[in-house]
N, C-alpha and C. Protein backbone atom coordinates (compact mmCIF):
# COMPACT_ATOMS: atom_id res chain seq x y z
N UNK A 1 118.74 91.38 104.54
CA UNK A 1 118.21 91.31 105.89
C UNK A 1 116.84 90.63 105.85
N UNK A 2 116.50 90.04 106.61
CA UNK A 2 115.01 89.30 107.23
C UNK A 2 114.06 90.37 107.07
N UNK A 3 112.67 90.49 106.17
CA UNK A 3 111.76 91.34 105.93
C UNK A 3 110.46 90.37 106.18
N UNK A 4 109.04 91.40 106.47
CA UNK A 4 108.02 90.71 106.16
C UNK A 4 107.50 91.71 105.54
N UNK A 5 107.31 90.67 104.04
CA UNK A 5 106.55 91.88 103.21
C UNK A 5 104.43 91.12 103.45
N UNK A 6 103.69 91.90 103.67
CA UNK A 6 102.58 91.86 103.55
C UNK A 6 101.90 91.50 102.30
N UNK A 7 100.99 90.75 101.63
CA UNK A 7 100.33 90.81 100.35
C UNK A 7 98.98 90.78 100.41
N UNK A 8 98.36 91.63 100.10
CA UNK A 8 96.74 91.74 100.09
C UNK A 8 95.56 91.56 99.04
N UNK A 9 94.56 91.08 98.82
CA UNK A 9 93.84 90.78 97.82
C UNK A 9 92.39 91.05 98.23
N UNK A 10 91.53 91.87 97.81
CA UNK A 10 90.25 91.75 98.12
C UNK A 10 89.39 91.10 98.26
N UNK A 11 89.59 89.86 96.99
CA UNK A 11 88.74 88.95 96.98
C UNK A 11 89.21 88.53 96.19
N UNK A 12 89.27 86.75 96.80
CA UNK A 12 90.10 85.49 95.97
C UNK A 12 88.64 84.45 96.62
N UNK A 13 88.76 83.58 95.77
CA UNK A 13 88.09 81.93 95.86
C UNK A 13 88.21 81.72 97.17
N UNK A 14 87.30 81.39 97.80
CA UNK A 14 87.69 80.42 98.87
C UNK A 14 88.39 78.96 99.11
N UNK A 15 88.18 77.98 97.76
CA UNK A 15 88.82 77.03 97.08
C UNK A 15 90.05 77.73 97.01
N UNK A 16 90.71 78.70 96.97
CA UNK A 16 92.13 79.21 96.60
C UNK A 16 92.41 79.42 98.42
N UNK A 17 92.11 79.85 98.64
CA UNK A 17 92.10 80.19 100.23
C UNK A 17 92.41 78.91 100.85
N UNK A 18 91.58 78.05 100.53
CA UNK A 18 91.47 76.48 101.46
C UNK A 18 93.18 76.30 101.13
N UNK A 19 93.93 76.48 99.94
CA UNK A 19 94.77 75.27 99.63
C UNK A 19 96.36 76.33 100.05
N UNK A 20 96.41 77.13 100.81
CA UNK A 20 96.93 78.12 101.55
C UNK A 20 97.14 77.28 102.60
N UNK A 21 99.00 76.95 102.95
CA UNK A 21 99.41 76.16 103.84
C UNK A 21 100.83 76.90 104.27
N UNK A 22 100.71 77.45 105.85
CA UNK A 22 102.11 77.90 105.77
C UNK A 22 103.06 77.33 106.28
N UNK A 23 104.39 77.94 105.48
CA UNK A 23 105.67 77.35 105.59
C UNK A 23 105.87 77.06 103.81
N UNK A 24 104.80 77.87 102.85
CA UNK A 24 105.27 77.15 101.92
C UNK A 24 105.95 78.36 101.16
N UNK A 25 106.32 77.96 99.97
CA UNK A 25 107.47 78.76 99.39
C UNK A 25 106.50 79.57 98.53
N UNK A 26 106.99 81.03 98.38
CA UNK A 26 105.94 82.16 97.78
C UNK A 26 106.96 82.66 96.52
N UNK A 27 106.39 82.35 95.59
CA UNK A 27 106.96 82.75 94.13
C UNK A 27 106.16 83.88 93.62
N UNK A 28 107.19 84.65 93.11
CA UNK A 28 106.34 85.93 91.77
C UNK A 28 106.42 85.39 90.52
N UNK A 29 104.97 85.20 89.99
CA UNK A 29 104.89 84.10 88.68
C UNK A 29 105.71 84.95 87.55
N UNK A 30 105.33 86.54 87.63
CA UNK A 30 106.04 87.37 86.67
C UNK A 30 106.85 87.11 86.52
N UNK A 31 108.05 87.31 87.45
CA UNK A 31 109.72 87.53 87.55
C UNK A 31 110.54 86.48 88.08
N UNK A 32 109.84 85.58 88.17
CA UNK A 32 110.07 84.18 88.17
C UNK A 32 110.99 84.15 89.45
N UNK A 33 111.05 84.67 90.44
CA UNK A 33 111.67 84.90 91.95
C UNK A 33 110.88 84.61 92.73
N UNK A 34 111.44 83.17 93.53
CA UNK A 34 110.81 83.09 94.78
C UNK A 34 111.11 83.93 95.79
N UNK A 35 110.09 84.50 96.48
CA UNK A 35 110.20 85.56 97.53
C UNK A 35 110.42 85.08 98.85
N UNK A 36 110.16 84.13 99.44
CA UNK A 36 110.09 84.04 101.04
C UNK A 36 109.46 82.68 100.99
N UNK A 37 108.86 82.74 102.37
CA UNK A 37 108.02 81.49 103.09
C UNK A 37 107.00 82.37 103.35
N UNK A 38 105.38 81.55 103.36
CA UNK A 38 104.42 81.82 103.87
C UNK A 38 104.47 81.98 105.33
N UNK A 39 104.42 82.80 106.06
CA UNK A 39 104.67 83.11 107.77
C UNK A 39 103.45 82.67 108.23
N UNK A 40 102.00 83.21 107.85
CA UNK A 40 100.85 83.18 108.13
C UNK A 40 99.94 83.95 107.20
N UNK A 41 98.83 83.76 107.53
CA UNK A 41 98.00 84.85 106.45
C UNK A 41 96.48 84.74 107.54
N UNK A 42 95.68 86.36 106.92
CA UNK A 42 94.54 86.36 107.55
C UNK A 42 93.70 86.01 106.29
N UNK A 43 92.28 85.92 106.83
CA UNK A 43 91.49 86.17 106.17
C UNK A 43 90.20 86.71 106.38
N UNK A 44 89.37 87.64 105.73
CA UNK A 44 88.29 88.56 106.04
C UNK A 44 87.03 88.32 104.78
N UNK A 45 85.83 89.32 105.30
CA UNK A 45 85.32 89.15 104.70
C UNK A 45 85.58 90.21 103.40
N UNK A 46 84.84 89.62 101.88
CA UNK A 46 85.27 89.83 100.73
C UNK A 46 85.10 91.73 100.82
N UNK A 47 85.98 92.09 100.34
CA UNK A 47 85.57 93.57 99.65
C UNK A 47 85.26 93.72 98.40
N UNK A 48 83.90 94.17 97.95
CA UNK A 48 83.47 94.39 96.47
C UNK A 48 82.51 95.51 96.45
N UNK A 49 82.48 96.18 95.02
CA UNK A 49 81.47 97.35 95.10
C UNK A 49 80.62 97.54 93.85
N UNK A 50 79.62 97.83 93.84
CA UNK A 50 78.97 98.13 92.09
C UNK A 50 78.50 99.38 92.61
N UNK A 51 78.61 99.48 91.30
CA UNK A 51 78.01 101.29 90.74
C UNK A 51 76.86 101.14 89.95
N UNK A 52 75.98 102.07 90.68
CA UNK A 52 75.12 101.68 90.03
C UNK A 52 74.27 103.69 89.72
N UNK A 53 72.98 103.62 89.29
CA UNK A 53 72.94 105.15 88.84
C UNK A 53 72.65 106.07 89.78
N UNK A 54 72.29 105.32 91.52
CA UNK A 54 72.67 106.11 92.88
C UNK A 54 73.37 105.94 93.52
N UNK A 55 74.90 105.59 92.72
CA UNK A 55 76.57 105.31 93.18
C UNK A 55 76.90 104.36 93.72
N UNK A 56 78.02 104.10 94.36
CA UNK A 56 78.17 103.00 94.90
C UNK A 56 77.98 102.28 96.10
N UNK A 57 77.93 101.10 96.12
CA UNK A 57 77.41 100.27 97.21
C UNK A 57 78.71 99.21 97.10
N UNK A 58 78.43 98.73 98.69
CA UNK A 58 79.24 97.67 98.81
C UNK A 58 78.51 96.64 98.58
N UNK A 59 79.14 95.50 97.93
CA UNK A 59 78.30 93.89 97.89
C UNK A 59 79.43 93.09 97.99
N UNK A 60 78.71 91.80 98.80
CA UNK A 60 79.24 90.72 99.08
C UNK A 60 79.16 89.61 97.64
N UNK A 61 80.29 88.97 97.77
CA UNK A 61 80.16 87.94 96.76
C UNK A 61 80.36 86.51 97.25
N UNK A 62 79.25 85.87 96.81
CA UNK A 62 79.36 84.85 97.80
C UNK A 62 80.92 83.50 97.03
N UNK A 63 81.28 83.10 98.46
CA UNK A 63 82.31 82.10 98.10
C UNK A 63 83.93 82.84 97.70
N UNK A 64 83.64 84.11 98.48
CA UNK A 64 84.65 84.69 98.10
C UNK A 64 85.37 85.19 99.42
N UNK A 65 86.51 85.47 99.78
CA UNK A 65 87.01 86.30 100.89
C UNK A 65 88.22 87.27 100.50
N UNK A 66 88.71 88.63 101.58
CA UNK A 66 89.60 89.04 101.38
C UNK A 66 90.22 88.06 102.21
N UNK A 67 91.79 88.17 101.74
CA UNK A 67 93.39 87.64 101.90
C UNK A 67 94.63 88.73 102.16
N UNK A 68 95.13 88.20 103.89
CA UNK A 68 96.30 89.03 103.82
C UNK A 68 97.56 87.74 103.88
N UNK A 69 98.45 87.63 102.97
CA UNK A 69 99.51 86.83 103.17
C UNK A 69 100.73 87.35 103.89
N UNK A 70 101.35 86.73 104.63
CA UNK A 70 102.47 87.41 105.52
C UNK A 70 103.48 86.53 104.86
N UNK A 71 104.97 87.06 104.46
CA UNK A 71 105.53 86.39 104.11
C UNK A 71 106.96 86.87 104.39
N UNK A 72 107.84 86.14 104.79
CA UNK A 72 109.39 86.33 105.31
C UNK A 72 110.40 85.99 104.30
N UNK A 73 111.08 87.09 103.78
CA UNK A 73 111.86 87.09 103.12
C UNK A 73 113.31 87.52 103.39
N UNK A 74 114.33 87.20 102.67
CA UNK A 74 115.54 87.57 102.64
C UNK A 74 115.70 89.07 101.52
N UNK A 75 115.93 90.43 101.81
CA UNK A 75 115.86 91.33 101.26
C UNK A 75 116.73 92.78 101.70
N UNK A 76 117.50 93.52 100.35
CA UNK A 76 117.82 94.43 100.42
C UNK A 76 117.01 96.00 100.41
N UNK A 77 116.87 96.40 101.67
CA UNK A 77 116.28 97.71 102.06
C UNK A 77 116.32 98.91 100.92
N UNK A 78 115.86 99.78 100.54
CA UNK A 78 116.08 100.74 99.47
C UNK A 78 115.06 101.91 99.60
N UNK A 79 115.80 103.14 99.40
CA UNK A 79 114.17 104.09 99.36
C UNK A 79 112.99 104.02 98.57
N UNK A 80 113.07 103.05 97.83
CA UNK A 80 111.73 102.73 97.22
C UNK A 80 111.09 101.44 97.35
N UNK A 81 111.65 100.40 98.64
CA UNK A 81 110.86 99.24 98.85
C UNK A 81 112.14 98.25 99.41
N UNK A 82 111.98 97.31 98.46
CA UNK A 82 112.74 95.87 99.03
C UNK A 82 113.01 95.44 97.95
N UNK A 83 114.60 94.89 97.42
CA UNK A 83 114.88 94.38 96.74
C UNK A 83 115.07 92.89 97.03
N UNK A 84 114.30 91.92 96.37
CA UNK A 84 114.67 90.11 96.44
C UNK A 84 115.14 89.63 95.12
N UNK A 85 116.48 89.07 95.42
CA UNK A 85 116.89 88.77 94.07
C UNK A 85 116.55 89.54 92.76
N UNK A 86 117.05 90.54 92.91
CA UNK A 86 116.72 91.48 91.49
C UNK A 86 115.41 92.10 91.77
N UNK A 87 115.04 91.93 92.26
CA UNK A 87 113.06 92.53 92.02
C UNK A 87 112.87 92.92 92.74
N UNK A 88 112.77 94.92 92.54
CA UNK A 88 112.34 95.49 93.51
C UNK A 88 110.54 95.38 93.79
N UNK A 89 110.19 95.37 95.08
CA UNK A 89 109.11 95.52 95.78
C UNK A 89 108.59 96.38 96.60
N UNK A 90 107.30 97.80 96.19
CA UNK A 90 107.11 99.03 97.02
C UNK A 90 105.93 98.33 97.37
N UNK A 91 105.14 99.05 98.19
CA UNK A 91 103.74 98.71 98.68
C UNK A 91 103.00 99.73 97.53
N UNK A 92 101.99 98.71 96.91
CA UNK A 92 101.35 99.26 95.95
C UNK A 92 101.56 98.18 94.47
N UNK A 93 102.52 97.65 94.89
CA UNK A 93 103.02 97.03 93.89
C UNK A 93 102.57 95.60 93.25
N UNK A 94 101.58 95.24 92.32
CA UNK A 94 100.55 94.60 92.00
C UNK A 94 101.34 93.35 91.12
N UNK A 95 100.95 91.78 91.58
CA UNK A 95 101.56 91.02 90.88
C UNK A 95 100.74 89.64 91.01
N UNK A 96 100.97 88.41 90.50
CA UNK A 96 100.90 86.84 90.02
C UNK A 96 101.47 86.39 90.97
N UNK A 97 101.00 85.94 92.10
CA UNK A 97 102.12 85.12 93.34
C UNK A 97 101.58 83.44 93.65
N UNK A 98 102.14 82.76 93.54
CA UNK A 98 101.94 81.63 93.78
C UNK A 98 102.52 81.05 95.63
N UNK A 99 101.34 80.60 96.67
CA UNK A 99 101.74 80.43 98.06
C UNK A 99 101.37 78.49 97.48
N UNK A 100 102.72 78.28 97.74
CA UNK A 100 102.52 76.76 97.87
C UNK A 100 101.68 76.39 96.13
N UNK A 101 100.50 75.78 96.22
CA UNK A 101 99.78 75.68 94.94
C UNK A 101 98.74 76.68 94.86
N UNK A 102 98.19 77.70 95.72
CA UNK A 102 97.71 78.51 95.78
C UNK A 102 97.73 79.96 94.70
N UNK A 103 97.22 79.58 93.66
CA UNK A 103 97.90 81.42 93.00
C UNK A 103 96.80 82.16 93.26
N UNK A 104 97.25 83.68 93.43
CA UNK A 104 96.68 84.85 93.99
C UNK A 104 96.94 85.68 92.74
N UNK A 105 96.23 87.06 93.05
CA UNK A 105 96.50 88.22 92.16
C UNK A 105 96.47 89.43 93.20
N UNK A 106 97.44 89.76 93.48
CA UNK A 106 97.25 90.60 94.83
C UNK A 106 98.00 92.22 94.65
N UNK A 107 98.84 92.76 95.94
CA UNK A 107 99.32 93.96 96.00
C UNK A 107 99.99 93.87 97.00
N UNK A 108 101.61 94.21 96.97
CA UNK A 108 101.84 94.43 98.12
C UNK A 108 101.45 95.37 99.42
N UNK A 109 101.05 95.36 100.59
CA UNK A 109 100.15 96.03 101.44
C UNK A 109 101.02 96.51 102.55
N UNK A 110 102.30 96.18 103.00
CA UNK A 110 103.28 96.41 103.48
C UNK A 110 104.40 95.77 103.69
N UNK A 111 105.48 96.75 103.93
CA UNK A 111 106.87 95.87 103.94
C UNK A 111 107.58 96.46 105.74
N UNK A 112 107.67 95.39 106.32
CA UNK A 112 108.92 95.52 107.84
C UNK A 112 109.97 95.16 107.73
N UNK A 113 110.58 95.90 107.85
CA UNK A 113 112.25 96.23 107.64
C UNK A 113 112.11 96.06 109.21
N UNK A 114 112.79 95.60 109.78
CA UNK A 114 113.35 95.24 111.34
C UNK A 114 114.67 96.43 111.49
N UNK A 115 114.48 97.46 112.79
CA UNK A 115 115.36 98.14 112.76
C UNK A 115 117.22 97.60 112.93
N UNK A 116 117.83 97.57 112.11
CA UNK A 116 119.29 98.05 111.84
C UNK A 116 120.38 97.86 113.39
């Protein structure tokens, strides 16, 4: 069935960001399965934190942003996520994705299953 699985990253390059074009084809570098098409993607400002010896703080890094990729796939529903071609996918689930020439290091952040 037609899914959009979500992919999220805190902070990627903005040079990686720029070269983010959708409609393009989204591969898992791991498992060597292309997943979908790029639908759209947001982008925000970066999330980062240091610890320091009066705990943590948030800091910005410059030239950096968070990334949400939206991506439409062909996928089998399951109680533990989405199966695409062999490879199951839960939210939480941390991987190597290549959007177009773009590679990321991200997490899946959610999956829509379209009701049945």
């Amino acid at each position: 069935v037609p899914v959009e699985i979500s992919f999220h990253s805190d902070e990627e390059p903005q040079f990686v960001i720029d070269a983010l074009k959708e409609g393009s084809s989204v591969y898992d570098y791991n498992e060597k399965v292309t997943i979908g098409t790029l639908e759209g993607f947001e982008v925000g400002d970066p999330i980062s934190f240091l610890t320091t010896g009066e705990g943590t703080i948030p800091v910005e890094k410059e030239g950096y942003k968070s990334v949400t990729l939206k991506v439409k796939a062909m996928a089998t529903p399951g109680p533990n996520g989405v199966t695409v071609d062999g490879v199951l996918y839960g939210v939480g689930h941390t991987l190597v994705l290549f959007a177009g020439e773009a590679k990321f290091y991200l997490k899946v952040s959610a999956i829509d299953v379209p009701l049945q």
